[in-house]
N, C-alpha and C. Protein backbone atom coordinates (compact mmCIF):
# COMPACT_ATOMS: atom_id res chain seq x y z
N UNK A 1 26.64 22.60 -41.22
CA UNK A 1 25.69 23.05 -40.22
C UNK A 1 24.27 23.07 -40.76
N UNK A 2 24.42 23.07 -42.44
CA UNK A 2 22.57 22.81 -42.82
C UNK A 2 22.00 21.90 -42.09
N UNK A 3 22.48 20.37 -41.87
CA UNK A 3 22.21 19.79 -41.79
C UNK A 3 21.54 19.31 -40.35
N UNK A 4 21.92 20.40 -39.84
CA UNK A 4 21.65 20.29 -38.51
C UNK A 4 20.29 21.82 -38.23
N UNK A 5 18.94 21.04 -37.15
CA UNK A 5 18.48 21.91 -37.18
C UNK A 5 19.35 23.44 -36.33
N UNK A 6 18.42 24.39 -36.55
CA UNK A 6 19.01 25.69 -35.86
C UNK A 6 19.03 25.54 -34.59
N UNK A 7 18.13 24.92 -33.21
CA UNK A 7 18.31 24.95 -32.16
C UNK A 7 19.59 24.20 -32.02
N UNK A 8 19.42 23.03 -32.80
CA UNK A 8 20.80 21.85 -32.36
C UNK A 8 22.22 22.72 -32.57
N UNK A 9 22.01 23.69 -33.92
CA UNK A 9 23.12 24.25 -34.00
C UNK A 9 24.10 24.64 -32.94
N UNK A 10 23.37 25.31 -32.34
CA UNK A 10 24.48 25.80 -31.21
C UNK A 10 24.94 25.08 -29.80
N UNK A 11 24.02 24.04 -29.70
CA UNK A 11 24.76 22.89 -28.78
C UNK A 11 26.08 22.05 -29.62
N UNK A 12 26.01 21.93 -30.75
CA UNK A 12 26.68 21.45 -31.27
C UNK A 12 27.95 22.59 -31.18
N UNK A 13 27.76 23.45 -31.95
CA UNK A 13 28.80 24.49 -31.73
C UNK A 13 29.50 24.79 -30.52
N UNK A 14 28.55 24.52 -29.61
CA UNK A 14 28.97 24.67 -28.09
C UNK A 14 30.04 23.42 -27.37
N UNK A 15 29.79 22.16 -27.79
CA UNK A 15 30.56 21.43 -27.61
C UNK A 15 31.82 21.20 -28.12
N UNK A 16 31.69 21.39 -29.62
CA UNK A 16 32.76 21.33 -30.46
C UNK A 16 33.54 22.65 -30.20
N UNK A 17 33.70 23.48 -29.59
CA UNK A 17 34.68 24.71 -29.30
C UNK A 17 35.10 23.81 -27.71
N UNK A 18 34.17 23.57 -26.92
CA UNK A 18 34.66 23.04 -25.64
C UNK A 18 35.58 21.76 -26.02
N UNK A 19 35.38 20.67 -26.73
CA UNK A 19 36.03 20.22 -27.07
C UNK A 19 37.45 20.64 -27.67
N UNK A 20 37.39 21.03 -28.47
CA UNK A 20 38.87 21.78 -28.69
C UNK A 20 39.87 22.84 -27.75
N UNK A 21 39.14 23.53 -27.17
CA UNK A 21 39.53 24.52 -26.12
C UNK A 21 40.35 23.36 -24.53
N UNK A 22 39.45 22.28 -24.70
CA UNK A 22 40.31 20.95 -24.09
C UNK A 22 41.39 20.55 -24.47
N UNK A 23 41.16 19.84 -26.02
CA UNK A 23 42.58 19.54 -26.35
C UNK A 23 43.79 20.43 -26.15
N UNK A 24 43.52 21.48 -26.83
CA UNK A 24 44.27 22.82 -26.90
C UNK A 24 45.38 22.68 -25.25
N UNK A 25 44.41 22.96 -24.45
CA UNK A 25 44.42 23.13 -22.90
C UNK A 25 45.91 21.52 -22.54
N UNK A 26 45.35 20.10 -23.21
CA UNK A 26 46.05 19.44 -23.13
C UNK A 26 46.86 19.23 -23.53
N UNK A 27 47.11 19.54 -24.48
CA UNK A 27 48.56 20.03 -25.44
C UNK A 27 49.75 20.88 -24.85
N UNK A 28 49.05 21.60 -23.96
CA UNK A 28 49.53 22.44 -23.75
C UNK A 28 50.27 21.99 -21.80
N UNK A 29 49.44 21.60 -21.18
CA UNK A 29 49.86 20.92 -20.29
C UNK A 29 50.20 19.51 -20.37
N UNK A 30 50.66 19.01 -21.51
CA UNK A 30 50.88 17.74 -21.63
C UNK A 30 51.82 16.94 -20.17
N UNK A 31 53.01 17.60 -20.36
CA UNK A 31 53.82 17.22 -19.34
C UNK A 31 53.37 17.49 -17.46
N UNK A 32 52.54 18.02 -17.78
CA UNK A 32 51.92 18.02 -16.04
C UNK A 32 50.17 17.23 -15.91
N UNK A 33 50.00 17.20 -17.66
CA UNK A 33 48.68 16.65 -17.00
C UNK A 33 49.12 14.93 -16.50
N UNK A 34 48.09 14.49 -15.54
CA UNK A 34 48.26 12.97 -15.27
C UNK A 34 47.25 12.07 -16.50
N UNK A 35 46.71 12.92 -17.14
CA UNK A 35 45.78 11.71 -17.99
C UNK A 35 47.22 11.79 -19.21
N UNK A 36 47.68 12.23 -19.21
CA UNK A 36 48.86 12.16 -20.20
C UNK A 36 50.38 11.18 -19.92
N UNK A 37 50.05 11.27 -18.75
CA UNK A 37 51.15 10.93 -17.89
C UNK A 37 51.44 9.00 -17.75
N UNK A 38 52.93 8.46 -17.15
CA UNK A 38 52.98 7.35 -17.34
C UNK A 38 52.20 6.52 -16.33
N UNK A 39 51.63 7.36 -15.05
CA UNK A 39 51.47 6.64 -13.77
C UNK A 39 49.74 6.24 -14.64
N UNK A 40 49.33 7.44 -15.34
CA UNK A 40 47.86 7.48 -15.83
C UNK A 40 47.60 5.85 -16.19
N UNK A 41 48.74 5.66 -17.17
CA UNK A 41 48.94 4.36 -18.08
C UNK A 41 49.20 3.08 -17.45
N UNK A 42 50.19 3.37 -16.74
CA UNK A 42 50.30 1.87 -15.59
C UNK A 42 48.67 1.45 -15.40
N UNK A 43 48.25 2.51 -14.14
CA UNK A 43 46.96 2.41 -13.56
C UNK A 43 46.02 1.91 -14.75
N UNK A 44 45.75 2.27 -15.69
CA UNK A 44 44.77 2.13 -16.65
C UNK A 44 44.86 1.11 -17.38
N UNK A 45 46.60 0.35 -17.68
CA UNK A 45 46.69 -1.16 -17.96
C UNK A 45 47.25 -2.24 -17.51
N UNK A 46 46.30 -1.50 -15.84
CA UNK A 46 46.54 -3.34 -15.17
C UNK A 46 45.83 -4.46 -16.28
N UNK A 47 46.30 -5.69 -15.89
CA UNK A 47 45.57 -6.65 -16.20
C UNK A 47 44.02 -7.01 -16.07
N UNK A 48 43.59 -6.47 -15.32
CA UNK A 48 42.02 -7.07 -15.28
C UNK A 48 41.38 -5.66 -15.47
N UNK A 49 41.74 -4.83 -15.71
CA UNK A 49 41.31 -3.91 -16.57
C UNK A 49 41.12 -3.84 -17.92
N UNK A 50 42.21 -4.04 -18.57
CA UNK A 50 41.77 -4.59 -20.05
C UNK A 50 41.37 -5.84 -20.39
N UNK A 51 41.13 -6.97 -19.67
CA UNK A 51 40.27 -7.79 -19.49
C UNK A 51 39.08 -7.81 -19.64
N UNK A 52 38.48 -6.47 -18.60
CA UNK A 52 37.08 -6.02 -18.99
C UNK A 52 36.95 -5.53 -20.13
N UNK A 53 37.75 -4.89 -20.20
CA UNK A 53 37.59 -3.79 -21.16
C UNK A 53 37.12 -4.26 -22.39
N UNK A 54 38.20 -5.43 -22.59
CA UNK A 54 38.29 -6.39 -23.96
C UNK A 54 36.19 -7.75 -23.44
N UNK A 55 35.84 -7.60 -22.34
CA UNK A 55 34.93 -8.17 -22.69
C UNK A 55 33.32 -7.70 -22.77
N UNK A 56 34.17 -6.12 -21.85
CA UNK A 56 32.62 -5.00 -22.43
C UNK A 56 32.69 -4.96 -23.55
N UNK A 57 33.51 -4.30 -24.39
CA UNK A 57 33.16 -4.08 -25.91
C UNK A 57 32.97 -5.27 -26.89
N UNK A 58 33.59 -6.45 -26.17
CA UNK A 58 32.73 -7.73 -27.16
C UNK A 58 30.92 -7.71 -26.93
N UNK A 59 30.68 -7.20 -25.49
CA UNK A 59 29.13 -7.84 -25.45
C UNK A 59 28.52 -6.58 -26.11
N UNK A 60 29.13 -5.25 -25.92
CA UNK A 60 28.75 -4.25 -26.48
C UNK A 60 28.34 -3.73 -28.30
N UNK A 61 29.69 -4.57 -28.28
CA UNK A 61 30.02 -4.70 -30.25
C UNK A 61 28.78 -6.25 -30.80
N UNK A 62 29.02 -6.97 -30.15
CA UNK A 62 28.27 -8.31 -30.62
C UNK A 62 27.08 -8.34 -30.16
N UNK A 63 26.20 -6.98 -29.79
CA UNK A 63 24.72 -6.67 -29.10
C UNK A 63 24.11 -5.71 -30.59
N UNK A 64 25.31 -5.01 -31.23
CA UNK A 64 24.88 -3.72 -32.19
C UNK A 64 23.19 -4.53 -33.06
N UNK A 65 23.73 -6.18 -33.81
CA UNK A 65 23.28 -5.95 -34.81
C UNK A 65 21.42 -6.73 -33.96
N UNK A 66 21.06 -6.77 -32.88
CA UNK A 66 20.01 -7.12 -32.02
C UNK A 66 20.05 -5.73 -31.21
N UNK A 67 19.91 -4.74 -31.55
CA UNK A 67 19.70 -3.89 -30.79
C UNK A 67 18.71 -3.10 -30.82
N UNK A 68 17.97 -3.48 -32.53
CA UNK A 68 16.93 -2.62 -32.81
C UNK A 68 17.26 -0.91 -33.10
N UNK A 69 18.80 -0.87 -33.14
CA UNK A 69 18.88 0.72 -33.10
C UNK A 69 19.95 0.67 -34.44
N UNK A 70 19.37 1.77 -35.37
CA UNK A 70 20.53 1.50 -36.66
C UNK A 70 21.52 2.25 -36.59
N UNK A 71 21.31 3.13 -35.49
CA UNK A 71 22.45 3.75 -35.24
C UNK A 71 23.89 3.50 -34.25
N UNK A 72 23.39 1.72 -34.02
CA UNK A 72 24.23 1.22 -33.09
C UNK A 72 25.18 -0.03 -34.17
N UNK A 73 26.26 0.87 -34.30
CA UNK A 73 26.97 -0.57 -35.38
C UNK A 73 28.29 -1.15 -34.82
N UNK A 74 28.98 -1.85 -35.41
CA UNK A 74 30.26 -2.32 -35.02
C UNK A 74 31.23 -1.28 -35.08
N UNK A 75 31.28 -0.30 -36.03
CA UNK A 75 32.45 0.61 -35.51
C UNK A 75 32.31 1.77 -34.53
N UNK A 76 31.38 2.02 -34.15
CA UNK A 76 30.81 3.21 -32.98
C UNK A 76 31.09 2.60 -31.69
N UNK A 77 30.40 1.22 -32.07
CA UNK A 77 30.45 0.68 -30.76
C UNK A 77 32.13 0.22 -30.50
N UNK A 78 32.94 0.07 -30.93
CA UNK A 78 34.64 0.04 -31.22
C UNK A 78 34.92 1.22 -30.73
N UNK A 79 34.98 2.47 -30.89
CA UNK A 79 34.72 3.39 -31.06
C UNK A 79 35.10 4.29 -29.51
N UNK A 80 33.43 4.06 -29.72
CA UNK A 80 33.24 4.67 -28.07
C UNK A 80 33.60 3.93 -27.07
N UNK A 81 33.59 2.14 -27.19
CA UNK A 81 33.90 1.38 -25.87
C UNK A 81 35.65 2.22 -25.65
N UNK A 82 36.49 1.91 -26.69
CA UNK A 82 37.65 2.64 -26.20
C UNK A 82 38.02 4.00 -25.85
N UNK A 83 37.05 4.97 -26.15
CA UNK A 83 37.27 6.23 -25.64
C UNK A 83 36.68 6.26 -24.18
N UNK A 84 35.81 5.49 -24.04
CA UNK A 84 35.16 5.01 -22.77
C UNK A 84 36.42 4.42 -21.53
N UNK A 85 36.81 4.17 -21.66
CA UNK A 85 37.92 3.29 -21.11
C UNK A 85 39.33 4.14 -21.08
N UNK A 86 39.38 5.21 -22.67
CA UNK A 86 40.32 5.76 -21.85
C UNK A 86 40.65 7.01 -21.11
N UNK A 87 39.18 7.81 -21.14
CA UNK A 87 38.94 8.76 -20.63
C UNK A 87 38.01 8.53 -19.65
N UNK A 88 37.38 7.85 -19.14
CA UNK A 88 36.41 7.74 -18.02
C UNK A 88 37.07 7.83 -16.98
N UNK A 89 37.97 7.04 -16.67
CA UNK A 89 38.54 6.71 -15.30
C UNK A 89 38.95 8.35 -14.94
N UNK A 90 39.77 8.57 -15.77
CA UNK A 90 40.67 10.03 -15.35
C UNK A 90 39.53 11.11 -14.69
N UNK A 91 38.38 11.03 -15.74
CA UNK A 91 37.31 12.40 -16.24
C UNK A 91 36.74 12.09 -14.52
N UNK A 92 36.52 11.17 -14.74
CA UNK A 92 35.48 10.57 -13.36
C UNK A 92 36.37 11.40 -11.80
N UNK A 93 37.54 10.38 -11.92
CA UNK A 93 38.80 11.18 -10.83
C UNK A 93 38.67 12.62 -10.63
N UNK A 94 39.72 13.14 -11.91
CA UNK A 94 38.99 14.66 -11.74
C UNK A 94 38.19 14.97 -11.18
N UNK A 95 36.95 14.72 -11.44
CA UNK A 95 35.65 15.59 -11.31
C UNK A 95 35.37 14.91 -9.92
N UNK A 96 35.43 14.48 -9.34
CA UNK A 96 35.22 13.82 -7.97
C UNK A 96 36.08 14.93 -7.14
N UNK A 97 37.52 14.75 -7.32
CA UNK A 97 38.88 15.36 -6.67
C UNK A 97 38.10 16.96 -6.65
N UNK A 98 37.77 17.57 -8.04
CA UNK A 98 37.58 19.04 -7.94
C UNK A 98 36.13 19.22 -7.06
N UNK A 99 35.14 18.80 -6.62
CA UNK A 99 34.11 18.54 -6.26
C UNK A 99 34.21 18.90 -4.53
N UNK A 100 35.24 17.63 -4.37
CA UNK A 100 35.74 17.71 -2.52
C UNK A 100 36.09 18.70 -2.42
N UNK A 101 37.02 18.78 -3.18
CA UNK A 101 38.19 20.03 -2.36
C UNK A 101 37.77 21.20 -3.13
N UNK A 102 36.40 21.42 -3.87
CA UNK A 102 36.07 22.87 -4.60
C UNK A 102 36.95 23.92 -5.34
N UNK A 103 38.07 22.40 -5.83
CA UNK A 103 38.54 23.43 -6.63
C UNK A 103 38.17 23.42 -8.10
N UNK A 104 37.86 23.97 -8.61
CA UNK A 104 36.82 24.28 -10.00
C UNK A 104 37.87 25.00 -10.63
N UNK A 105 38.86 24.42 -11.27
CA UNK A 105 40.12 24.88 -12.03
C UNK A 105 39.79 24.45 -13.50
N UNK A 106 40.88 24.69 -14.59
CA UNK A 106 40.61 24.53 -16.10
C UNK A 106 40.96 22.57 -16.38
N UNK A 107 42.10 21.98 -15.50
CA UNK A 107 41.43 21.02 -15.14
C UNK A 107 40.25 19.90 -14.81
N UNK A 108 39.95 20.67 -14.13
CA UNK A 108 38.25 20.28 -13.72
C UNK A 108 37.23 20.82 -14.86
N UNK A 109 37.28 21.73 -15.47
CA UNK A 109 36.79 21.74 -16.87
C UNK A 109 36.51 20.82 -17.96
N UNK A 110 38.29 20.81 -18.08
CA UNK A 110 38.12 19.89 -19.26
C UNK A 110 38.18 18.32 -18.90
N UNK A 111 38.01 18.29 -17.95
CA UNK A 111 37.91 16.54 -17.57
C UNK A 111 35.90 16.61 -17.67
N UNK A 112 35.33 17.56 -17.14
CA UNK A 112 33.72 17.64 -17.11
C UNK A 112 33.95 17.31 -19.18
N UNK A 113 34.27 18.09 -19.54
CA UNK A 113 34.18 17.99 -21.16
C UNK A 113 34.38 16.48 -21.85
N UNK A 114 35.62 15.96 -21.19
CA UNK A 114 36.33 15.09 -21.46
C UNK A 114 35.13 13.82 -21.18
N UNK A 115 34.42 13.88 -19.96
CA UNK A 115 33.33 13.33 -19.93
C UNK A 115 32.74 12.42 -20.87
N UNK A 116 32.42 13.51 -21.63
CA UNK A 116 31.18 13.79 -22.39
C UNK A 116 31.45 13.02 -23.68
N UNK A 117 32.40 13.25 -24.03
CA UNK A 117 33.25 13.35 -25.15
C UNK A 117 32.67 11.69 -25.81
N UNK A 118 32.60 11.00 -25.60
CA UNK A 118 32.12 9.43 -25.93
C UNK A 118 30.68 9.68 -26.75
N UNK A 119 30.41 10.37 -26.02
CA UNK A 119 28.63 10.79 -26.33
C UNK A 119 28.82 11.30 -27.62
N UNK A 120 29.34 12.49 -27.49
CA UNK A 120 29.54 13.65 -28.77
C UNK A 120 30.11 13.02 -29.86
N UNK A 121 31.33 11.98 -29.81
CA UNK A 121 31.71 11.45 -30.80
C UNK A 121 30.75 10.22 -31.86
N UNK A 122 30.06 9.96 -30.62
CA UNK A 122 28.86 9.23 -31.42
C UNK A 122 27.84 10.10 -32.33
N UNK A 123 27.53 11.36 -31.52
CA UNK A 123 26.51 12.31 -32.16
C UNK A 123 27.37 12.74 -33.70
N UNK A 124 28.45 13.20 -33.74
CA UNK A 124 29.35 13.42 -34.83
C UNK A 124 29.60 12.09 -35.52
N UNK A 125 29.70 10.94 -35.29
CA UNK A 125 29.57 9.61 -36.52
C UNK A 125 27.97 9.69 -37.11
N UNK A 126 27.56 9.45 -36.50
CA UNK A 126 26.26 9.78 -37.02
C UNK A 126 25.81 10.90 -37.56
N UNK A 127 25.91 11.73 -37.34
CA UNK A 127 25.99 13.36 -38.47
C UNK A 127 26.65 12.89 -39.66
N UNK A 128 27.96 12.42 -39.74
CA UNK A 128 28.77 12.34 -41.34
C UNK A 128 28.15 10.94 -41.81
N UNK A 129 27.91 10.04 -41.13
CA UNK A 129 27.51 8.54 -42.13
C UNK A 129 26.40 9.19 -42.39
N UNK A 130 25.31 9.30 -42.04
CA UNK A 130 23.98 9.52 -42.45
C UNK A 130 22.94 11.04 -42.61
N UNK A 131 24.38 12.40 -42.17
CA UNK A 131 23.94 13.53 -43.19
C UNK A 131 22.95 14.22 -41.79
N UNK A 132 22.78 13.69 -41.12
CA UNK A 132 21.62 14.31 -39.97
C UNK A 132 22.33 14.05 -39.07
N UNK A 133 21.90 15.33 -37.73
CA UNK A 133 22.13 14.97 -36.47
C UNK A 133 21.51 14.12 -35.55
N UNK A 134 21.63 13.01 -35.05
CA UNK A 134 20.97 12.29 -34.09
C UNK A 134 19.80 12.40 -33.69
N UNK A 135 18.33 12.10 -33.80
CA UNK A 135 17.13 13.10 -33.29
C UNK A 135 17.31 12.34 -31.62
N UNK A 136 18.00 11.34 -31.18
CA UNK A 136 18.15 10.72 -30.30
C UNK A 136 19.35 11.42 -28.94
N UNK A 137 19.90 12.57 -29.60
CA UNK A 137 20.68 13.43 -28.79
C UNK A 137 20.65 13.69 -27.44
N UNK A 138 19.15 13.92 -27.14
CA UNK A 138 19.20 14.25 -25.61
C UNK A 138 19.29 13.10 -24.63
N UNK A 139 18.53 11.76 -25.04
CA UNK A 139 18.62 10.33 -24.81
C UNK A 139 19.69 9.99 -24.68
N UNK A 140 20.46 10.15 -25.49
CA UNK A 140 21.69 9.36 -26.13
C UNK A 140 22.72 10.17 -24.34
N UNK A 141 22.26 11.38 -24.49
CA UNK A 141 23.31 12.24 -23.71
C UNK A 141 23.10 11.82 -21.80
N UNK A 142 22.22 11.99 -21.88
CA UNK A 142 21.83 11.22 -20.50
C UNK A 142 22.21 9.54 -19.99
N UNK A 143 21.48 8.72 -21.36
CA UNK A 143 22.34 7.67 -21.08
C UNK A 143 23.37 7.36 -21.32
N UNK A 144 24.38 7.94 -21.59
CA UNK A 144 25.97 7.62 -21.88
C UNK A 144 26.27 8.04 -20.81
N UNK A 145 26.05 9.54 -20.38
CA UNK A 145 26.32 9.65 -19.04
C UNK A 145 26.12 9.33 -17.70
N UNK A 146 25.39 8.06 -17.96
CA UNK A 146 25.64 7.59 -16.87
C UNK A 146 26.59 6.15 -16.79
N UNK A 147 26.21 5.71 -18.15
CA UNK A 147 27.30 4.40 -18.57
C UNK A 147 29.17 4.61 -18.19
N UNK A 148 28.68 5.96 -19.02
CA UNK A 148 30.36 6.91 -18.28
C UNK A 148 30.98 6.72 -17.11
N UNK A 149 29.46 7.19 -16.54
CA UNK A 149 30.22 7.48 -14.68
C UNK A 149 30.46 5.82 -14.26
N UNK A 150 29.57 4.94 -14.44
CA UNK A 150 29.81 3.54 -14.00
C UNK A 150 31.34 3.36 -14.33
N UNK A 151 31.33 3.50 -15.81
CA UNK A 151 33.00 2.77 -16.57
C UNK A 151 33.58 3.35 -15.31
N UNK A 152 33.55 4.77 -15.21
CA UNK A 152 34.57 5.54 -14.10
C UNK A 152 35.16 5.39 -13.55
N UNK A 153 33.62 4.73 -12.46
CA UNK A 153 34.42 4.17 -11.34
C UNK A 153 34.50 2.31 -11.33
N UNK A 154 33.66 1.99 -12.05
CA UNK A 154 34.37 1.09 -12.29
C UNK A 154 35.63 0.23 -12.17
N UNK A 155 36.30 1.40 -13.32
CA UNK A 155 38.04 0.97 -13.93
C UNK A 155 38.69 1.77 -12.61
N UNK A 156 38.20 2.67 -11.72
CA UNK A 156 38.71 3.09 -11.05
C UNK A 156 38.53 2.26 -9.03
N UNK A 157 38.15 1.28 -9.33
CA UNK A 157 37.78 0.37 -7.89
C UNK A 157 39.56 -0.12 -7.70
N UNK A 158 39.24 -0.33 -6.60
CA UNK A 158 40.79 -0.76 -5.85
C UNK A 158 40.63 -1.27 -4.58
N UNK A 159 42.07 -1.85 -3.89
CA UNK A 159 41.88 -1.98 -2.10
C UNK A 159 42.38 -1.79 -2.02
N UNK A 160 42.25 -0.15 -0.60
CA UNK A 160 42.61 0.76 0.06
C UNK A 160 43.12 0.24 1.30
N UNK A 161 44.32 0.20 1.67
CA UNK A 161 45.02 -0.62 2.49
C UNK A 161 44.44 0.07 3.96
N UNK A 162 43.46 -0.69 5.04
CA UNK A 162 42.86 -0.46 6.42
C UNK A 162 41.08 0.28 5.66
N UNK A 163 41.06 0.45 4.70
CA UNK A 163 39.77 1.15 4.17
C UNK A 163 39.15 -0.14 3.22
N UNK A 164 39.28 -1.02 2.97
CA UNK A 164 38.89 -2.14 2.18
C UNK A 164 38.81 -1.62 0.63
N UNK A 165 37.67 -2.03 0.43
CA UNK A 165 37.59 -1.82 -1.41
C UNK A 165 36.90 -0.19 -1.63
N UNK A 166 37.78 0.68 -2.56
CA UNK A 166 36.94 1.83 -2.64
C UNK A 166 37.65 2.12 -3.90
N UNK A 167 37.50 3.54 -4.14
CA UNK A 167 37.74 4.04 -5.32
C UNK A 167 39.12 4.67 -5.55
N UNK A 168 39.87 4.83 -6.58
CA UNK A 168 41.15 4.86 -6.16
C UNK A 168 41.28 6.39 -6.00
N UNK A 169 40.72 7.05 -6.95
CA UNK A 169 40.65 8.58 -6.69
C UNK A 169 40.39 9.18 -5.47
N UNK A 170 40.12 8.60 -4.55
CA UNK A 170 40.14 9.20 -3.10
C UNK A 170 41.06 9.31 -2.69
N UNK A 171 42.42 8.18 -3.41
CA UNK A 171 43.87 8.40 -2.87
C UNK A 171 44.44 9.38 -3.27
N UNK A 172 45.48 9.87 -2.41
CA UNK A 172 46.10 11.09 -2.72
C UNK A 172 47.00 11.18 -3.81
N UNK A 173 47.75 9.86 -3.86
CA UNK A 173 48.44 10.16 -5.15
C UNK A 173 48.07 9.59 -6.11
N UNK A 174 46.72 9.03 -6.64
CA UNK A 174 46.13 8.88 -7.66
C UNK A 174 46.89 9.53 -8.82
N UNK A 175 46.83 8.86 -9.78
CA UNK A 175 46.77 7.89 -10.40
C UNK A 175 47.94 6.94 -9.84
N UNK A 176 48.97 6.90 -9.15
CA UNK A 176 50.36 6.70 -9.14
C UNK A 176 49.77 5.99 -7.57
N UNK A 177 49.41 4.84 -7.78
CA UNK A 177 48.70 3.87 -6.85
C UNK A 177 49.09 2.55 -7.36
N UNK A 178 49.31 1.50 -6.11
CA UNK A 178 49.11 0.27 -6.03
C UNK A 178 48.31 -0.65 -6.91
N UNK A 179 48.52 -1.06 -7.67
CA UNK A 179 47.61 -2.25 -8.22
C UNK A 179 47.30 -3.31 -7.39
N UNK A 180 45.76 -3.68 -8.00
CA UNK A 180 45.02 -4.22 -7.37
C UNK A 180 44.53 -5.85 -7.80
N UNK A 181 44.46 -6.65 -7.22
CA UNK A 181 44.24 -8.00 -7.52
C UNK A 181 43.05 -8.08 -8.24
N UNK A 182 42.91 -8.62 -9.07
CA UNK A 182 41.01 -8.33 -9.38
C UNK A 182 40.27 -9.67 -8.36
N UNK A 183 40.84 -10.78 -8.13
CA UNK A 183 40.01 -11.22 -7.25
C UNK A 183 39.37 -10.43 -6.22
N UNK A 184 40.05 -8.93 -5.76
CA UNK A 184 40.02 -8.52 -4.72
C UNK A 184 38.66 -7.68 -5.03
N UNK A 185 38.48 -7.35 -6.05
CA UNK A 185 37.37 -6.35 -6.49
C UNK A 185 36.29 -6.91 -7.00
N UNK A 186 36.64 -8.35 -7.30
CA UNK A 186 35.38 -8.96 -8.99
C UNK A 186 33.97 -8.81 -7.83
N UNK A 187 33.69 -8.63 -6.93
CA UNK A 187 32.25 -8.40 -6.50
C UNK A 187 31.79 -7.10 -6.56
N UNK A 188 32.42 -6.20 -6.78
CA UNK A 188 31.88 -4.48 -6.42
C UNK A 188 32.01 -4.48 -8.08
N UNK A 189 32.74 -5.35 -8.57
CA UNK A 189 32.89 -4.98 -10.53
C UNK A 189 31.66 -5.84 -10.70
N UNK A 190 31.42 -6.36 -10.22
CA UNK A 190 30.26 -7.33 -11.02
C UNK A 190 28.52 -6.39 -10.57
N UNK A 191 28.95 -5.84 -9.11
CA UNK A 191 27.56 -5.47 -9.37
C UNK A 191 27.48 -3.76 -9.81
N UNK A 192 29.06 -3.02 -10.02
CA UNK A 192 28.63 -2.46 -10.77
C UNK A 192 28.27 -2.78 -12.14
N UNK A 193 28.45 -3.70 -12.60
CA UNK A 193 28.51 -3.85 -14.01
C UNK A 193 26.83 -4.31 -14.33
N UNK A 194 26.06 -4.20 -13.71
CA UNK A 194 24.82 -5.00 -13.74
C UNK A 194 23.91 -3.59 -14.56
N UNK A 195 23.86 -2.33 -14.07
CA UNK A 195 23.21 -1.65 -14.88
C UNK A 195 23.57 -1.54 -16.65
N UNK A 196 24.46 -1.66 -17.01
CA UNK A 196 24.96 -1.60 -18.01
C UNK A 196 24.98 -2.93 -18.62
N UNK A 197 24.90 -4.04 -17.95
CA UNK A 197 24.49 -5.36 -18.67
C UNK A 197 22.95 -5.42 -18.77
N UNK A 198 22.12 -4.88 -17.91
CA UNK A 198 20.82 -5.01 -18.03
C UNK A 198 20.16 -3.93 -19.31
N UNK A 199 21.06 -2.33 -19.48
CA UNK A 199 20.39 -1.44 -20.19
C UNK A 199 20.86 -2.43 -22.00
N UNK A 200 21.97 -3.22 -21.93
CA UNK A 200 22.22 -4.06 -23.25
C UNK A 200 20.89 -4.90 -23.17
N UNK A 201 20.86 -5.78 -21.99
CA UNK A 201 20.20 -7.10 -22.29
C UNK A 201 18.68 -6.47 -22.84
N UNK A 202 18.43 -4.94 -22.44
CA UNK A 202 16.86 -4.89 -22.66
C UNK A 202 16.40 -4.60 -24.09
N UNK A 203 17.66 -3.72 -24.73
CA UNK A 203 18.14 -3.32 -26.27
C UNK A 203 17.77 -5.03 -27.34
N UNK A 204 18.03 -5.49 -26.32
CA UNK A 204 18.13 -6.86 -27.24
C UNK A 204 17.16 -7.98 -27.12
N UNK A 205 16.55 -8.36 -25.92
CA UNK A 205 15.38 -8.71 -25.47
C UNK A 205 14.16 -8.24 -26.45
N UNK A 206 13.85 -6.80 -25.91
CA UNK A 206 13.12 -5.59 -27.17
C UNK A 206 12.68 -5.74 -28.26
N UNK A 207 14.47 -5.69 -28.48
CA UNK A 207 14.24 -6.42 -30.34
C UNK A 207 13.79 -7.58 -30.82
N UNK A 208 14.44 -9.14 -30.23
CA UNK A 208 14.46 -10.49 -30.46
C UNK A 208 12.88 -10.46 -29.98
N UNK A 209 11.89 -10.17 -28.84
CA UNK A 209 10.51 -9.91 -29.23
C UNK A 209 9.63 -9.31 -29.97
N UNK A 210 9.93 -8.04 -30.32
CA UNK A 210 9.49 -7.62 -31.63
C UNK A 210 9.82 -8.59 -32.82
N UNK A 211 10.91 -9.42 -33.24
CA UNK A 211 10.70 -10.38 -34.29
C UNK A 211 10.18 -11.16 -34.59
């Protein structure tokens, strides 16, 4: 904790208890939670899901060393693309589901936490490789969270049989849903995918002009 100034201290502290107080929580509901669950897993490895998945984190991983940021390397970016992928969809669901129907349960907690969690794990690689906390923290926290919510819903697009293309978490028995063609989606995936190809392309643009 030297290493960290005193204000940061206790955000840090603050996360890292929420973080654990999650796991804990999931451990403990293992067998009823759905991010644990087999329907979670079907849903999460259709085919053109890890498709993306496997070609975000190539443009993501093969952007690190043009990024102008030294805190962006090949194993973070490994890293977080897969914690990204396998907690977004769920965290996103959740927090949508508890939102409508106002139910604000320990659930809906730790999926808000679960969130986050991509972010924080980056802030914590970077604390142990290089001894300091991130001075890029609050940045870092805003824009992940929104990269987050995209992956979200993203990995979470589908077609809603008489409702066309929407999100699958609106269905009731989410996760434990129909798979979806990706021809059926590649236009709502492509233009979500445009903020997150543009916040790379500018990382790298940036740089390759500054050289």
């Amino acid at each position: 904790m030297n290493r960290i100034p005193f204000p940061l201290q206790i955000y840090f502290a603050v996360w890292v208890l929420a973080v654990v107080a999650s796991l804990v929580w999931l451990v403990r509901h293992q067998k009823t939670c759905s991010l644990l669950g087999t329907a979670y897993r079907s849903f999460l490895f259709e085919g053109w899901k890890l498709f993306t998945f496997a070609v975000a984190t190539a443009l993501v991983t093969l952007s690190a060393p043009y990024s102008g940021d030294p805190t962006w390397d090949y194993f973070d970016s490994l890293l977080i693309s897969a914690l990204t992928f396998l907690l977004s969809p769920w965290a996103v669901g959740v927090v949508y589901r508890g939102l409508v129907s106002r139910r604000f349960d320990a659930a809906f907690a730790v999926a808000c936490c679960l969130f986050f969690v991509p972010c924080w794990v980056y802030d914590l690689y970077i604390l142990l490789r290089d001894g300091i906390y991130p001075s890029t923290w609050a940045s870092n926290l805003v824009l992940s969270g929104g990269l987050i919510l995209i992956a979200g819903m993203f990995w979470n697009l589908c077609l809603i049989e008489g409702r066309g293309v929407s999100f699958a978490f609106r269905l009731e028995e989410w996760p434990d849903v129909v798979a979806t063609p990706f021809k059926k989606v590649f236009w709502p995936c492509f233009f979500l995918s445009l903020p997150v190809i543009a916040a790379i392309g500018w990382f790298v643009v940036t740089f390759l002009m500054a050289g």
